[in-house]
Protein backbone atom coordinates (compact mmCIF):
# COMPACT_ATOMS: atom_id res chain seq x y z
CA UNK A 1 12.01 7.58 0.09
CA UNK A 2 10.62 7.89 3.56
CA UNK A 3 11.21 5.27 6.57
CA UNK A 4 8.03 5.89 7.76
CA UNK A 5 6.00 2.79 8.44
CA UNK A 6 2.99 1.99 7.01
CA UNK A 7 -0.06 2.48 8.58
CA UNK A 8 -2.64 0.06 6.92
CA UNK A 9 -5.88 2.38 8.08
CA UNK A 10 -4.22 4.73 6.04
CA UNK A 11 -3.72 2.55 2.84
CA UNK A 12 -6.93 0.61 2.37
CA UNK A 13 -6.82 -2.50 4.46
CA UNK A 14 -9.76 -3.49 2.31
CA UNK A 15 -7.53 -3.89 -1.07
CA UNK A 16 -5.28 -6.64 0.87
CA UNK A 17 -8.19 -8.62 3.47
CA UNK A 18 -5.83 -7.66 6.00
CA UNK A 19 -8.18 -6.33 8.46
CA UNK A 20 -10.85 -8.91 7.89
CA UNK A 21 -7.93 -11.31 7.99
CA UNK A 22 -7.42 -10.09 11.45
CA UNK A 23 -11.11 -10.20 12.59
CA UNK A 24 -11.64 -13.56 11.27
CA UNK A 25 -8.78 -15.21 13.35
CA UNK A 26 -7.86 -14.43 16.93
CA UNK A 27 -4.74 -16.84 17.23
CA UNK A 28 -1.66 -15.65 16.14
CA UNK A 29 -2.81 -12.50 14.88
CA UNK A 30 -0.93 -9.51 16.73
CA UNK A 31 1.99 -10.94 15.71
CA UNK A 32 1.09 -11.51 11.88
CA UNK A 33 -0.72 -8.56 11.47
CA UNK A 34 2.84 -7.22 12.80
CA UNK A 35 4.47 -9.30 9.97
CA UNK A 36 2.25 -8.02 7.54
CA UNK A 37 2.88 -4.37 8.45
CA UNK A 38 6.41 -5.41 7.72
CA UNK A 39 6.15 -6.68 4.66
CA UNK A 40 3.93 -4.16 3.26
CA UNK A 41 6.58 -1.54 4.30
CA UNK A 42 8.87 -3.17 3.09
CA UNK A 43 7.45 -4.04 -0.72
CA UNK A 44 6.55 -0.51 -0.51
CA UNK A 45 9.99 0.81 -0.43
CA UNK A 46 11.21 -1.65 -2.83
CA UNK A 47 8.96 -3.19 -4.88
CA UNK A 48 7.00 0.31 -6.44
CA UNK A 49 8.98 2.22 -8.73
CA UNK A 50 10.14 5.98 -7.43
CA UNK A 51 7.12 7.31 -9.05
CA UNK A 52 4.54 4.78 -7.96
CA UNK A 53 5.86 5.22 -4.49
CA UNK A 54 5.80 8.96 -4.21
CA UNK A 55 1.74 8.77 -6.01
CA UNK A 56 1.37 6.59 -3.16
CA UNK A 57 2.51 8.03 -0.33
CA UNK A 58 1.17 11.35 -1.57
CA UNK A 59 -2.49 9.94 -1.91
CA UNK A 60 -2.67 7.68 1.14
CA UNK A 61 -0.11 9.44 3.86
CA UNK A 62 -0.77 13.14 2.66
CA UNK A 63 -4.24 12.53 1.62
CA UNK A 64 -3.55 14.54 -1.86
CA UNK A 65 -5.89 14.35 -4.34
CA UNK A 66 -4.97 12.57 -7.78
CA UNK A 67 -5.20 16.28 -9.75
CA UNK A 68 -3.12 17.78 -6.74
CA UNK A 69 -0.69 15.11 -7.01
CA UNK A 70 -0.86 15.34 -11.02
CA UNK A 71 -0.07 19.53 -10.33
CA UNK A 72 2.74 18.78 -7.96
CA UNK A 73 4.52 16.24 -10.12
CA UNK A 74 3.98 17.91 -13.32
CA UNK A 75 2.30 15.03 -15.05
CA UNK A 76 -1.75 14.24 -15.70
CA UNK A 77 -4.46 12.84 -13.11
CA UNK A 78 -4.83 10.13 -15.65
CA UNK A 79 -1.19 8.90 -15.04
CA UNK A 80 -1.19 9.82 -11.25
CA UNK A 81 -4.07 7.04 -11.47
CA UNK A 82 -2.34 4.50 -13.20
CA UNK A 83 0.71 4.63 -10.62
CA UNK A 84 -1.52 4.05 -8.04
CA UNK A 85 -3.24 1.83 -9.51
CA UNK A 86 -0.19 -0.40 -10.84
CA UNK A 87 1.46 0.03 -7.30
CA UNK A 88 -1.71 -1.82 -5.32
CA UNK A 89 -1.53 -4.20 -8.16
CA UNK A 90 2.23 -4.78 -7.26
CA UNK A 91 1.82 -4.86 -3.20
CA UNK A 92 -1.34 -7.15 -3.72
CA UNK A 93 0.68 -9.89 -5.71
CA UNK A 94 3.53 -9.36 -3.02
CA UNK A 95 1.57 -9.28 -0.44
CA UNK A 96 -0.63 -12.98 -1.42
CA UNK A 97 2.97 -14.56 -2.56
CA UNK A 98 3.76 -13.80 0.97
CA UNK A 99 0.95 -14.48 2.85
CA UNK A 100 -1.16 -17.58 0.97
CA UNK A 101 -3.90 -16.96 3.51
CA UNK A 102 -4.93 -13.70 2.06
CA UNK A 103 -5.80 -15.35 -1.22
């Protein structure tokens, strides 16, 4: 799995309220908008299974299509859709245990 952190314009800021989050309140926010970068990339690289991850990275960072991801991989666009799918589940629960605010 790739190092590479994770760009939130990339991987829909709208699933997590993270960039209205930011909008909303000036204090503090560089620096936990930093932290949430962090813990995003993090849950990323641990939380998702190998296979959620790599859906993932292929549809947000590479900006694959489901079917060319399904091609790639070997498996159907309907499961390609459920990793995804099951991996923003994931981050969102990690990522409103960690931050309360975002709830």
């Amino acid at each position: 799995m790739s190092k590479r952190l994770l760009n939130l314009d990339t991987v829909t800021e709208s699933i997590f309220g993270i960039q209205q989050y930011q909008y909303q309140n000036d204090s503090q926010t560089d620096t936990e908008y930093r932290r949430m970068l962090k813990v995003l990339t993090k849950a990323m690289q641990e939380e998702l299974t190998k296979r959620q991850y790599d859906c993932m990275y292929a549809h947000y960072f590479e900006n694959k299509t489901q079917s060319q991801i399904a091609k790639e991989m070997g498996i159907g666009a309907p499961t390609v859709n459920k990793h995804i799918k099951k991996a923003k589940e994931r981050l969102l629960k990690v990522m409103r245990y960690s931050f309360r605010r975002l709830q």
